[in-house]
C-alpha atoms as a PDB file:
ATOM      1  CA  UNK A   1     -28.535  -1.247 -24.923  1.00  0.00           C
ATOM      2  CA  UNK A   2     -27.817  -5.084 -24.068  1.00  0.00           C
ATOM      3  CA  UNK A   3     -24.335  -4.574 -26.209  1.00  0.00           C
ATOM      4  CA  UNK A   4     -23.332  -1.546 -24.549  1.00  0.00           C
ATOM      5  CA  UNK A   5     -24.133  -2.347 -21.025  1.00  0.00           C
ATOM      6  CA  UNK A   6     -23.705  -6.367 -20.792  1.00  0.00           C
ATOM      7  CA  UNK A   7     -20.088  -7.497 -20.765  1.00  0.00           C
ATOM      8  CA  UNK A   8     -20.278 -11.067 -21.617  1.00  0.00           C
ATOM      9  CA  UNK A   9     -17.505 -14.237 -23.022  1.00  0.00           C
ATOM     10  CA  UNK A  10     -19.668 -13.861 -26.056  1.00  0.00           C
ATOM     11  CA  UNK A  11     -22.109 -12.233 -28.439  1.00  0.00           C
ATOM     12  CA  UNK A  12     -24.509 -14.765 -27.586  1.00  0.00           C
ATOM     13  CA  UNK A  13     -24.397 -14.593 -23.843  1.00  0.00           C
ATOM     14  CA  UNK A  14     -25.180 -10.966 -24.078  1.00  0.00           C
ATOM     15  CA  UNK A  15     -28.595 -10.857 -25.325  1.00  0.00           C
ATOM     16  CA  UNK A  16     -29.821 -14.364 -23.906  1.00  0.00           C
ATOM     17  CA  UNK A  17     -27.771 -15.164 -21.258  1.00  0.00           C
ATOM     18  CA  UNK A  18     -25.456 -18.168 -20.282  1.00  0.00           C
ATOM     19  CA  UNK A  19     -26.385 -21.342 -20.720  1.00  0.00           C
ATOM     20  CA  UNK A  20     -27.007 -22.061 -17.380  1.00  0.00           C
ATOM     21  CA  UNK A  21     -29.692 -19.411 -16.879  1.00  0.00           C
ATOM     22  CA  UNK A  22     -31.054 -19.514 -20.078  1.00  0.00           C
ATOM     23  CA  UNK A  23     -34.310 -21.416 -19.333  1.00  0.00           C
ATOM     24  CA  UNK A  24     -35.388 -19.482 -16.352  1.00  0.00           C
ATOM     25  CA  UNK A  25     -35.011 -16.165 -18.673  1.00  0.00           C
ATOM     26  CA  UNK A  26     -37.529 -18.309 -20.888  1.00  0.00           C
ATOM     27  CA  UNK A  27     -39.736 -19.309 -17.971  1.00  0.00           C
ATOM     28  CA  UNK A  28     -39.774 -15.364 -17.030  1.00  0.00           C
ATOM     29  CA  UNK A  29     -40.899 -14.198 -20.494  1.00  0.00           C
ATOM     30  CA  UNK A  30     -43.611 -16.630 -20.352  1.00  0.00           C
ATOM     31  CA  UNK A  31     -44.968 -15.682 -17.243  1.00  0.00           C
ATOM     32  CA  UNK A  32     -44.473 -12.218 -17.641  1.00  0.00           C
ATOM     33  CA  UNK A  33     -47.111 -12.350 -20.725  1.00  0.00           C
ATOM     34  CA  UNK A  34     -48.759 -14.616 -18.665  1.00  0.00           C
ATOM     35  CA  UNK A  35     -49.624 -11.901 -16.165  1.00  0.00           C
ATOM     36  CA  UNK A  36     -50.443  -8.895 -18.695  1.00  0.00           C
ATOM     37  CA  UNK A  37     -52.936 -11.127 -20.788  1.00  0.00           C
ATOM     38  CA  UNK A  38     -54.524 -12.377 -17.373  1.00  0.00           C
ATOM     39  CA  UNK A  39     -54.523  -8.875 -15.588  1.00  0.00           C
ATOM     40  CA  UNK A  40     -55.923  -7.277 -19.655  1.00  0.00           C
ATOM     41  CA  UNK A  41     -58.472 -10.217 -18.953  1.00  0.00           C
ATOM     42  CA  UNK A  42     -60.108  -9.803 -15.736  1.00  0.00           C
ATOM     43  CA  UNK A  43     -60.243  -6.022 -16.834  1.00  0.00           C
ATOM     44  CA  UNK A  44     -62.075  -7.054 -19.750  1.00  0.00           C
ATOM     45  CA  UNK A  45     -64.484  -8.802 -17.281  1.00  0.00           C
ATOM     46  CA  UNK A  46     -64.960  -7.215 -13.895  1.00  0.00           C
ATOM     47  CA  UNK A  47     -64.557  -3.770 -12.655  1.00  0.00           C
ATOM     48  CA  UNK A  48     -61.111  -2.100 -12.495  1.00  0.00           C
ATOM     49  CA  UNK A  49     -61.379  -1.511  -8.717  1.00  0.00           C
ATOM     50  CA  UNK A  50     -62.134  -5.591  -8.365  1.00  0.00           C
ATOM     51  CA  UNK A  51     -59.254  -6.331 -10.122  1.00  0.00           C
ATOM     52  CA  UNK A  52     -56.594  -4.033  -9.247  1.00  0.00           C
ATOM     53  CA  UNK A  53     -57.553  -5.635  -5.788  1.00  0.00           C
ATOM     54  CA  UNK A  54     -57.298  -8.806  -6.287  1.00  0.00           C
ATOM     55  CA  UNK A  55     -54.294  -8.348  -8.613  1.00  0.00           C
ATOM     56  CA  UNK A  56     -51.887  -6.591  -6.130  1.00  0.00           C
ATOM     57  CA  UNK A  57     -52.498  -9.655  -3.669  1.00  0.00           C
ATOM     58  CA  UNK A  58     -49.599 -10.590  -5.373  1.00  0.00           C
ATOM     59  CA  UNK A  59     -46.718 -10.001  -2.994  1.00  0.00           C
ATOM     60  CA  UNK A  60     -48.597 -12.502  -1.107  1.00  0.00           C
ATOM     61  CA  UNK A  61     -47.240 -15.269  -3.363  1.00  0.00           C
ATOM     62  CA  UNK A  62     -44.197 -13.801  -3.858  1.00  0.00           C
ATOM     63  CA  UNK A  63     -43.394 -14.579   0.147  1.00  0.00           C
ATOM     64  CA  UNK A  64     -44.733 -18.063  -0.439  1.00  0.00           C
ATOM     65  CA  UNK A  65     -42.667 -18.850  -3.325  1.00  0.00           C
ATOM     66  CA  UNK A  66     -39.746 -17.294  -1.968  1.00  0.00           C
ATOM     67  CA  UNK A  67     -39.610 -19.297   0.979  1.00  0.00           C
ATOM     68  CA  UNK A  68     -40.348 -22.518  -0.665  1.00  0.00           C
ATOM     69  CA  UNK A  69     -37.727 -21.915  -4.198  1.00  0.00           C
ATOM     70  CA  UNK A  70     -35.476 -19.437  -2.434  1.00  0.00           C
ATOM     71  CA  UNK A  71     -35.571 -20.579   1.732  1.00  0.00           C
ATOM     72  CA  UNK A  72     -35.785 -16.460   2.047  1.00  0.00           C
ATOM     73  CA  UNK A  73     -37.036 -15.992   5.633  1.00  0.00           C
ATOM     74  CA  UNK A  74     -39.858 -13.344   5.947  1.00  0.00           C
ATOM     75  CA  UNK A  75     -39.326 -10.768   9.048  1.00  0.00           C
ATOM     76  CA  UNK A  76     -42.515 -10.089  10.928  1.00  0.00           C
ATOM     77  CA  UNK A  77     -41.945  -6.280   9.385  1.00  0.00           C
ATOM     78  CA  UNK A  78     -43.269  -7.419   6.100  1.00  0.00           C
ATOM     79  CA  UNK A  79     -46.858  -8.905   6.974  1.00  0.00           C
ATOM     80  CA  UNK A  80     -47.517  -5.478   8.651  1.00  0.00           C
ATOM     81  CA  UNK A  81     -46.607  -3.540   5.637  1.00  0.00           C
ATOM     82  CA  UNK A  82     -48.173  -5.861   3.551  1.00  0.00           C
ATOM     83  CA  UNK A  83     -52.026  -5.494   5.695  1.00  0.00           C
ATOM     84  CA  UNK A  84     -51.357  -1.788   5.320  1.00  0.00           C
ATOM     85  CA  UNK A  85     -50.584  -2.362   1.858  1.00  0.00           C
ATOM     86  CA  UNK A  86     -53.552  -4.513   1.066  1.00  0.00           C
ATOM     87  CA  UNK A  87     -56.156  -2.278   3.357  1.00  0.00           C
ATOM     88  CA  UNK A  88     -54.910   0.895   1.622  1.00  0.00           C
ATOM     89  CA  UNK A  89     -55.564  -0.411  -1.751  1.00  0.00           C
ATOM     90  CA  UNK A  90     -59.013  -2.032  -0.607  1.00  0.00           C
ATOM     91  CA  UNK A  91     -60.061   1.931   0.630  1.00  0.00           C
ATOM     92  CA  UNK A  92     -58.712   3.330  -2.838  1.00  0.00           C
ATOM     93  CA  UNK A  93     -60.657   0.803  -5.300  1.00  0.00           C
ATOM     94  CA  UNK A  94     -63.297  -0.156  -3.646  1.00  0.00           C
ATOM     95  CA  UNK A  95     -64.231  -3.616  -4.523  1.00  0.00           C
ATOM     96  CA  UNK A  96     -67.483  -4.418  -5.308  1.00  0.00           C
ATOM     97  CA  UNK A  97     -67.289  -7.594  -3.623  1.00  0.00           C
ATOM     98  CA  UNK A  98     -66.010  -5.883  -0.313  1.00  0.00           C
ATOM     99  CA  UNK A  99     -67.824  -2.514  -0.198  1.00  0.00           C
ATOM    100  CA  UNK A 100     -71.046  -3.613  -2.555  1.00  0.00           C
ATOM    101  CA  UNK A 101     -71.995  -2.011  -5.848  1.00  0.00           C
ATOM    102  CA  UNK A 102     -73.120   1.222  -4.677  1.00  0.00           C
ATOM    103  CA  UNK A 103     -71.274   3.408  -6.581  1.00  0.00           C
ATOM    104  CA  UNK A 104     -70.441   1.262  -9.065  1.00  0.00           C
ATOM    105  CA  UNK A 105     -71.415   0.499 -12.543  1.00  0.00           C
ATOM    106  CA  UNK A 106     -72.137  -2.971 -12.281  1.00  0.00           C
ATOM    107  CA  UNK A 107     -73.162  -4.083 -16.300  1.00  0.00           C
ATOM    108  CA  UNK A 108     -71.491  -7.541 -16.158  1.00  0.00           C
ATOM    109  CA  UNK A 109     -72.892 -10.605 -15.199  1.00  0.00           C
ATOM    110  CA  UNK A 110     -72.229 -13.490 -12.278  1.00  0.00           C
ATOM    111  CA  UNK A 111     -70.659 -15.485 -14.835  1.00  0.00           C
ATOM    112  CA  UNK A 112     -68.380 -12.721 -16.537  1.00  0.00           C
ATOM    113  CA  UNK A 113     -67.695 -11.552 -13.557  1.00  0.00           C
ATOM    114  CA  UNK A 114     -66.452 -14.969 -11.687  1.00  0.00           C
ATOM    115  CA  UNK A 115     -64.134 -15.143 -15.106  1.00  0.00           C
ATOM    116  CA  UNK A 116     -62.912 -12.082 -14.062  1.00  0.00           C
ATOM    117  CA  UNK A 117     -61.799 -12.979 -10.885  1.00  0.00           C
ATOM    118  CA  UNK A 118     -59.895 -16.124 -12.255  1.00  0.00           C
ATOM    119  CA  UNK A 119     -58.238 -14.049 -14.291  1.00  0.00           C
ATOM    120  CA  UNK A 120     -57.233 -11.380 -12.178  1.00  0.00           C
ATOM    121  CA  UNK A 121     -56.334 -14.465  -9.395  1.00  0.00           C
ATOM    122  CA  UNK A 122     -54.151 -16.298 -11.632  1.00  0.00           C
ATOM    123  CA  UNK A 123     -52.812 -12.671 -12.742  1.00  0.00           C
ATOM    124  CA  UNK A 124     -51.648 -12.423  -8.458  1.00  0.00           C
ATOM    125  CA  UNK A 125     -50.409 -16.288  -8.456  1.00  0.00           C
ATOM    126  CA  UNK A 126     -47.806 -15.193 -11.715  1.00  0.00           C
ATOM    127  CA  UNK A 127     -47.721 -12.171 -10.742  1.00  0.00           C
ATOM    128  CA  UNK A 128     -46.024 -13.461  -7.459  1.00  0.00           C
ATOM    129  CA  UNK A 129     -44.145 -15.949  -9.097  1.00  0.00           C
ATOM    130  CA  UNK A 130     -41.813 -13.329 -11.170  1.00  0.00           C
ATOM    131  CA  UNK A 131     -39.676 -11.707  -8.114  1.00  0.00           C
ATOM    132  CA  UNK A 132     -38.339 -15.372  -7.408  1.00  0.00           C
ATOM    133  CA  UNK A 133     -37.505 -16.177 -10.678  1.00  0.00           C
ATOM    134  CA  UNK A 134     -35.455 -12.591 -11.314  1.00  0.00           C
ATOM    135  CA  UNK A 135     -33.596 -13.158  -7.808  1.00  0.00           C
ATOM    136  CA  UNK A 136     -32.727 -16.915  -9.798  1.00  0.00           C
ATOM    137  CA  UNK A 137     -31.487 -14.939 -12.166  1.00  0.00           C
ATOM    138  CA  UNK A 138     -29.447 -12.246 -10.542  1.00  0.00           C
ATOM    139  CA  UNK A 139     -25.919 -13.203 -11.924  1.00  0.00           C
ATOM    140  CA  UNK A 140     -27.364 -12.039 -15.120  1.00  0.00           C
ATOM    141  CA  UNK A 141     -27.391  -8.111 -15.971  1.00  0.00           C
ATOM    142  CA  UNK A 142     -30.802  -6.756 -16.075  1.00  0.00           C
ATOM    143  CA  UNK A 143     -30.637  -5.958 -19.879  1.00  0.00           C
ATOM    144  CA  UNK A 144     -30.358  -9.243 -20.932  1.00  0.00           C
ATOM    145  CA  UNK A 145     -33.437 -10.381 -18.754  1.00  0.00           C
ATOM    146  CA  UNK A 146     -35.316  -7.534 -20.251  1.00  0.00           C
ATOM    147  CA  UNK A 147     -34.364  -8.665 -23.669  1.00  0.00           C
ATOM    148  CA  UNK A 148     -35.411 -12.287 -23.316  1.00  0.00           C
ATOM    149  CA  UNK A 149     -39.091 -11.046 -22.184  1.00  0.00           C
ATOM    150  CA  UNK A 150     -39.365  -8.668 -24.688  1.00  0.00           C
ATOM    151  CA  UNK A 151     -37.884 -10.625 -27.665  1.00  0.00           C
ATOM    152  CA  UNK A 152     -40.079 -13.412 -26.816  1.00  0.00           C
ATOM    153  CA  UNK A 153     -43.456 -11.283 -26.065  1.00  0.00           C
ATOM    154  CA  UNK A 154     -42.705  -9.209 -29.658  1.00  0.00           C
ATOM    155  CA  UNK A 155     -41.436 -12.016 -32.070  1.00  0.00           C
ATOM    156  CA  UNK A 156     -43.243 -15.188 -30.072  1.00  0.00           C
ATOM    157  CA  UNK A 157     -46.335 -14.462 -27.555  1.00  0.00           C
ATOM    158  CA  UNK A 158     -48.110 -11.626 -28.951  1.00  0.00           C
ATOM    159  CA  UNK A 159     -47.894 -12.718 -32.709  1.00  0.00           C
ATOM    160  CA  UNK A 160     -49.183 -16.251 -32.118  1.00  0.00           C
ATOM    161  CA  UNK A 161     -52.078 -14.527 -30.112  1.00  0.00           C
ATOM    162  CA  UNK A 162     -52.777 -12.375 -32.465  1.00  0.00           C
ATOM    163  CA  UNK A 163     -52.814 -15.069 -34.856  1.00  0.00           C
ATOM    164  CA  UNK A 164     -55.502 -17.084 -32.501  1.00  0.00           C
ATOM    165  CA  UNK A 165     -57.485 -14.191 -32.621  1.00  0.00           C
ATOM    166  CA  UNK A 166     -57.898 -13.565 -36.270  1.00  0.00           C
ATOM    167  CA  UNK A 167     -58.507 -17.362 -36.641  1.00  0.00           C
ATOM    168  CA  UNK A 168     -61.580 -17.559 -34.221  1.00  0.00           C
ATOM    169  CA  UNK A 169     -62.904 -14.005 -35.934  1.00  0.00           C
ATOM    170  CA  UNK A 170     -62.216 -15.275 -38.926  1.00  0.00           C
ATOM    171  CA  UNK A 171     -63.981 -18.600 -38.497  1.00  0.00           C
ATOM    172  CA  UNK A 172     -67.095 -17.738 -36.844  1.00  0.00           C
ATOM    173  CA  UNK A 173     -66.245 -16.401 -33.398  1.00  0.00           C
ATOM    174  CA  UNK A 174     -67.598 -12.267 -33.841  1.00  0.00           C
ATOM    175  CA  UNK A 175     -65.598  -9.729 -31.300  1.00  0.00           C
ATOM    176  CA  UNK A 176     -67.719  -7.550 -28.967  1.00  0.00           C
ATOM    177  CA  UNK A 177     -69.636  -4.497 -30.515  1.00  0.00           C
ATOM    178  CA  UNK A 178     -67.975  -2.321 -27.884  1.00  0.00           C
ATOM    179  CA  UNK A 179     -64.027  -3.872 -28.430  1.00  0.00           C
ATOM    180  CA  UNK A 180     -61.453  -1.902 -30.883  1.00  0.00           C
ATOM    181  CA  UNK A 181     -60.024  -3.972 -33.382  1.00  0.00           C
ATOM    182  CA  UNK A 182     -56.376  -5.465 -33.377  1.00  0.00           C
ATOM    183  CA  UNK A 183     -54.800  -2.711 -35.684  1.00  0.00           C
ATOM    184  CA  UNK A 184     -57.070   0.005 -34.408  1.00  0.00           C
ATOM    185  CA  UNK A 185     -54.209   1.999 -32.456  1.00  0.00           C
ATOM    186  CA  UNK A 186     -51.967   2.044 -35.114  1.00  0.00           C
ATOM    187  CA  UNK A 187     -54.124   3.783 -37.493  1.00  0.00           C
ATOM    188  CA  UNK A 188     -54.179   6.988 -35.457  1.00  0.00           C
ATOM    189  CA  UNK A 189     -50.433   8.634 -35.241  1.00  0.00           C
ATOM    190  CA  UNK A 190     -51.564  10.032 -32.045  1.00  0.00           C
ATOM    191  CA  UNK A 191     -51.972   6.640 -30.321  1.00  0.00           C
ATOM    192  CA  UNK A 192     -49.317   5.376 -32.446  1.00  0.00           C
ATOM    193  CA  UNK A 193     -47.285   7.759 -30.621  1.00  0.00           C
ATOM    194  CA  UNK A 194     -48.467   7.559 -27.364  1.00  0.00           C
ATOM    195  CA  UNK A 195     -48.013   3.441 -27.708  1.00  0.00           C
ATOM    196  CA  UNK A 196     -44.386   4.119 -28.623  1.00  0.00           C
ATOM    197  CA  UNK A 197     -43.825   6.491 -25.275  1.00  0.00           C
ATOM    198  CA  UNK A 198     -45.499   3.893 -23.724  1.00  0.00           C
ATOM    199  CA  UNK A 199     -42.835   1.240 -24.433  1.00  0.00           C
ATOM    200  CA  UNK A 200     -40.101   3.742 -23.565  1.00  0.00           C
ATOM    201  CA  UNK A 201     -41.509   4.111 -19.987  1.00  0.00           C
ATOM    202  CA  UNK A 202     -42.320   0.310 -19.609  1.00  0.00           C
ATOM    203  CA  UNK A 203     -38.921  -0.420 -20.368  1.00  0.00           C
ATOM    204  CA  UNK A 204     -37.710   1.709 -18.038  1.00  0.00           C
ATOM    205  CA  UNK A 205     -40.101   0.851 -15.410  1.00  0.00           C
ATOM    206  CA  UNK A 206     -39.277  -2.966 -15.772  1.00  0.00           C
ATOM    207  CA  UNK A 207     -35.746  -2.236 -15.925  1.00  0.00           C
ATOM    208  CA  UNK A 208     -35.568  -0.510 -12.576  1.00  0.00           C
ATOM    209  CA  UNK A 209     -37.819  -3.723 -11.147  1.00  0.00           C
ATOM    210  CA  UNK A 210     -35.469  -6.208 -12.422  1.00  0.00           C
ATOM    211  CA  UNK A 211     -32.558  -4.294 -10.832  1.00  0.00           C
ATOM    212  CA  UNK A 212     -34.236  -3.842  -7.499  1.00  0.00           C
ATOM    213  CA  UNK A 213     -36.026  -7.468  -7.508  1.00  0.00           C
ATOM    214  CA  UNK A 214     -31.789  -8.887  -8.440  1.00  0.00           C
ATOM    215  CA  UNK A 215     -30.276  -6.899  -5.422  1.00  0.00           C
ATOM    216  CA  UNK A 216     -33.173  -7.163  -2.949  1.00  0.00           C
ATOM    217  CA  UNK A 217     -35.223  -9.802  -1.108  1.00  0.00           C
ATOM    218  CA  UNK A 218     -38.237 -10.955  -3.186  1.00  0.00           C
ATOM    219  CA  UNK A 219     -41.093 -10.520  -0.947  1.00  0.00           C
ATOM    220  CA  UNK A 220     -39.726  -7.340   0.664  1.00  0.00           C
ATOM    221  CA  UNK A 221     -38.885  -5.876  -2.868  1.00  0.00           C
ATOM    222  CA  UNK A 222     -42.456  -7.127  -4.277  1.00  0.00           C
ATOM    223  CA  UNK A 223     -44.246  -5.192  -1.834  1.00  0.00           C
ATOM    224  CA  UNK A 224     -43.138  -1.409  -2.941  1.00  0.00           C
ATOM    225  CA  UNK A 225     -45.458  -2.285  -6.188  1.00  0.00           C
ATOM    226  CA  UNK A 226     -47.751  -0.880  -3.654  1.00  0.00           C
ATOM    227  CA  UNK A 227     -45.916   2.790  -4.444  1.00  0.00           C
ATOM    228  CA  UNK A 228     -47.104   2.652  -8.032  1.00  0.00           C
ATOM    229  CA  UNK A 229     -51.069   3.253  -6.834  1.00  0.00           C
ATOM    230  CA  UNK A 230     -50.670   7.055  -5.002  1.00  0.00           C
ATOM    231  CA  UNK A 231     -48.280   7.958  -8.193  1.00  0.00           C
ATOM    232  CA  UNK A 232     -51.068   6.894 -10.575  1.00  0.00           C
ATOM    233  CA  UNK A 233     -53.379   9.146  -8.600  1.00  0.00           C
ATOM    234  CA  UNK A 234     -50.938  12.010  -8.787  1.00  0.00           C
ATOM    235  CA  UNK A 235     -50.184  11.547 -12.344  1.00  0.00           C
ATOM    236  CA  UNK A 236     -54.433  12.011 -12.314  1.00  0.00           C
ATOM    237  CA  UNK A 237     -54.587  14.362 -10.623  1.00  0.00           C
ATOM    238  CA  UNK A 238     -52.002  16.641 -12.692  1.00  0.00           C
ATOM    239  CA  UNK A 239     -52.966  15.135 -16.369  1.00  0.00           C
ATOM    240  CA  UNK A 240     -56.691  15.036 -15.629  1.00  0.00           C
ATOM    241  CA  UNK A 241     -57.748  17.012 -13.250  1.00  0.00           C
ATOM    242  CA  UNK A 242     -59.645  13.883 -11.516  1.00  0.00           C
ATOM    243  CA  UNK A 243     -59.402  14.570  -7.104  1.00  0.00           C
ATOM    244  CA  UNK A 244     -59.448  11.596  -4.744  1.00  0.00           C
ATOM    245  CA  UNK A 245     -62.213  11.175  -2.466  1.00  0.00           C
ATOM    246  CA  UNK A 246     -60.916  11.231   0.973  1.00  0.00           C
ATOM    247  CA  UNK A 247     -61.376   7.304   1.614  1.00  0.00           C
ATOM    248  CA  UNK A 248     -58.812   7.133  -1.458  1.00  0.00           C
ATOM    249  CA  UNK A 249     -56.832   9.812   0.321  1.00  0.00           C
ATOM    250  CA  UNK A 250     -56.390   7.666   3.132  1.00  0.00           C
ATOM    251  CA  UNK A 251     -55.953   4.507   1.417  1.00  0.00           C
ATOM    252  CA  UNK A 252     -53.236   6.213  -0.117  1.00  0.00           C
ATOM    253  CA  UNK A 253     -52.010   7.368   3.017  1.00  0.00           C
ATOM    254  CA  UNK A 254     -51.576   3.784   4.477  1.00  0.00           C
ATOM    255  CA  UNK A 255     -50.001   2.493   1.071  1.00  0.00           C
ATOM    256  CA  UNK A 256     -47.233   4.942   1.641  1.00  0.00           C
ATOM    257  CA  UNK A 257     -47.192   4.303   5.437  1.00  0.00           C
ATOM    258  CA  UNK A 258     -47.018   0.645   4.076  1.00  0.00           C
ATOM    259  CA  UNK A 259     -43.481   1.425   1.937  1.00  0.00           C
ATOM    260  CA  UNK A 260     -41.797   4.053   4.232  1.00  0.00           C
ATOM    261  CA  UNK A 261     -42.070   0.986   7.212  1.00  0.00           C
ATOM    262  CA  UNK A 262     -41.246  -1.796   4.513  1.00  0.00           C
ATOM    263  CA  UNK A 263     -38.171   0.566   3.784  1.00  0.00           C
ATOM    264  CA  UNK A 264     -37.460   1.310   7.802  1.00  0.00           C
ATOM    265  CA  UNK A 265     -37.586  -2.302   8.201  1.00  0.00           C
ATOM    266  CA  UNK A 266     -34.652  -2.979   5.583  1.00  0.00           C
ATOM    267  CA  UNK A 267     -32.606  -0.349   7.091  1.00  0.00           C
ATOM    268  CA  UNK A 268     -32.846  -1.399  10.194  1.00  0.00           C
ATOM    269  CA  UNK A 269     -32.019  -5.492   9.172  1.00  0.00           C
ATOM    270  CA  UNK A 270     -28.867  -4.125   6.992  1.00  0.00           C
ATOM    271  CA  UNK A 271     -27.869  -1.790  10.034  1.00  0.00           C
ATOM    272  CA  UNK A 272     -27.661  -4.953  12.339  1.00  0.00           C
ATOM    273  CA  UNK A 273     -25.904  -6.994   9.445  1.00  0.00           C
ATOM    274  CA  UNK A 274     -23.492  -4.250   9.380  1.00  0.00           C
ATOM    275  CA  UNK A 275     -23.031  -4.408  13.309  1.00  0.00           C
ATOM    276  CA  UNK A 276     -22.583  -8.037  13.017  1.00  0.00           C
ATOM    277  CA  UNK A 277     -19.969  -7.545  10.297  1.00  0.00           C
ATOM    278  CA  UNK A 278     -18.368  -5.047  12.079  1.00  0.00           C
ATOM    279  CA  UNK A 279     -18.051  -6.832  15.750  1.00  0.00           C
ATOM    280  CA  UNK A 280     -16.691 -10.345  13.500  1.00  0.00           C
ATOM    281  CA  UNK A 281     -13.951  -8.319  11.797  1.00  0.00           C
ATOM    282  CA  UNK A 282     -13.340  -6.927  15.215  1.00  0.00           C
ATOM    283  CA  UNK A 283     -13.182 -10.510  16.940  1.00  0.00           C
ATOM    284  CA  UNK A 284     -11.244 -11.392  13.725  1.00  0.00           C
ATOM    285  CA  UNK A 285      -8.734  -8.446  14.362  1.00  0.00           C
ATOM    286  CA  UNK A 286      -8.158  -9.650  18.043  1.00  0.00           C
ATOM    287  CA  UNK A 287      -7.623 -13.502  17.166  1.00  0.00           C
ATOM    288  CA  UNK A 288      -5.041 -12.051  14.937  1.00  0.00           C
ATOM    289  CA  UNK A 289      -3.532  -9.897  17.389  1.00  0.00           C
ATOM    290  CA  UNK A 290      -3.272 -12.632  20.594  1.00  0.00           C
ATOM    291  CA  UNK A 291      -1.548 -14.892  17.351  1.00  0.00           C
ATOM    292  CA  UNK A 292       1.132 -12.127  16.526  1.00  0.00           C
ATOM    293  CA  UNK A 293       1.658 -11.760  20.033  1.00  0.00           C
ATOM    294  CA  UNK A 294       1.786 -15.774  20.958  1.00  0.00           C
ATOM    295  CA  UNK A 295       4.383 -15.541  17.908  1.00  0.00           C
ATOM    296  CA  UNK A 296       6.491 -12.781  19.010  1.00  0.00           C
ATOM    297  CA  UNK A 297       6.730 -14.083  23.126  1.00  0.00           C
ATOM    298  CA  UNK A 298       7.301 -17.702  21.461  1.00  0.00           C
ATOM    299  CA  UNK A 299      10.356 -15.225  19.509  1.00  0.00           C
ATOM    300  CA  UNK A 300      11.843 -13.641  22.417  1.00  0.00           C
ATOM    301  CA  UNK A 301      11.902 -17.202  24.550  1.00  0.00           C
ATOM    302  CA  UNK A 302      14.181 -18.595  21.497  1.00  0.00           C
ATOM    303  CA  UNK A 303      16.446 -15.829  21.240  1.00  0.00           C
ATOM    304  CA  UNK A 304      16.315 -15.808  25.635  1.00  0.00           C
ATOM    305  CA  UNK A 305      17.275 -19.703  25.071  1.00  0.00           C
ATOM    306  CA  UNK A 306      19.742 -19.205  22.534  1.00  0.00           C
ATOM    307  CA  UNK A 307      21.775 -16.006  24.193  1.00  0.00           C
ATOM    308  CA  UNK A 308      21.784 -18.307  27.572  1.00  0.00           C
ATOM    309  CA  UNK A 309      23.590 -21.523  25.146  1.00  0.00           C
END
């Protein structure tokens, strides 16, 4: 894909990029892993609705480190997209640590839960950190980011971890009763499967982000992630048969109130840029017009001059 799409002075520019951008493709990969073992973490450690919540505080960063690495200014659009955004998603999960634990299976301690929450915060703080680093890197073709990450999570990241963790089984450290083993999915051809459609999608997925997040402000791009949570429910809904409650149903309403005026808003800001445009080329078009005119009067006085001589 990198080889057909990516047109490049060399081979080696295509799949890692120019020199130039080369370590913030790096940086990327690394924090992208970053963020999938943190968010796989707090999962592992709190309840999903907890850290889906805390998790999606993300685009909060991302407006933070945009201003500060990018000097993006943030229109006063975004923060009210962003509290419908974040209310939305508190109605839809439910924190335990917002609404209590009625209704919740609580089986994890204070302890494993306050891991849980570091995780899942320093999941949001990466998580937030990506956006900026893909708008960095927009002169490079969203192929060869998505190589880099992927390269470096398959042949780098995920063997050394998987290394770590045989080690500490190995030597002493014994895995939870309840956890599947590392090689467990790809003993079954039906997981195997379902891992490999998996990738296809999550390629895809990312893909489409990196594009968007390369042609789009960071913290207004970051906060359609929002979108993702009312398809999940739908893909549910039609795979499961599992029907929201109706606080999730209007959580879910405000999340997509939350996109359609974070979209409004950027339609609106590139309708006045275009305006702008527009009345400077017109300005533009007079200046040049009084200057042909100036020339041709200055013209017509010479030839005046030189028919009187």
């Amino acid at each position: 894909a990198v080889y057909a799409f990516v047109s490049a002075p060399s081979t080696v520019a295509q799949f890692f990029g120019e020199s130039r951008h080369r370590p913030i493709l790096l940086l990327r990969a690394g924090l992208y892993w970053s963020f999938l073992s943190l968010f796989w973490g707090s999962l592992a450690h709190m309840p999903v609705g907890d850290a889906t919540a805390l998790v999606y505080c993300a685009p909060l960063f991302t407006a933070f480190f945009a201003w500060l690495l990018l000097g993006e200014k943030v229109q006063p659009s975004y923060f009210g997209s962003l509290t419908l955004n974040l209310v939305g998603v508190g109605l839809i999960t439910r924190p335990a640590f917002l609404f209590g634990d009625s209704g919740t299976d609580r089986t994890v301690s204070i302890a494993e839960y306050n891991i849980g929450a570091i995780f899942a915060c320093g999941s949001a703080v990466v998580g937030g950190l990506l956006p900026v680093l893909v708008r960095k890197s927009k002169e490079c073709h969203w192929a060869t980011v998505e190589h880099v990450t992927d390269l470096c999570s398959s042949a780098i990241f995920t063997p050394v971890a998987l290394a770590v963790i045989t080690l500490r089984q190995k030597y002493g450290v014994a895995p939870d009763d309840d956890a599947p083993g590392i090689w467990d999915g790809l003993q079954d051809p039906t997981k195997l499967l379902l891992l490999l459609l998996l990738s296809v999608l999550g390629f895809a997925g990312l893909g489409l982000q990196t594009y968007g997040y390369q042609r789009e402000r960071a913290a207004r791009a970051s906060a359609m992630n929002f979108l993702e949570i009312p398809f999940s429910y739908v893909l549910q809904y039609l795979l499961f048969g599992d029907v929201l409650s109706p606080i999730q149903g209007l959580g879910t309403l405000l999340v997509i109130s939350g996109g359609l005026l974070n979209l409004f808003a950027d339609v609106q800001t590139s309708g006045e840029g275009s305006g702008l445009l527009q009345s400077t080329d017109c300005e533009s078009c007079e200046m040049s017009y009084g200057s042909i005119s100036t020339t041709k009067s200055s013209k017509n006085r010479e030839e005046k001059i030189t028919l009187v001589a």
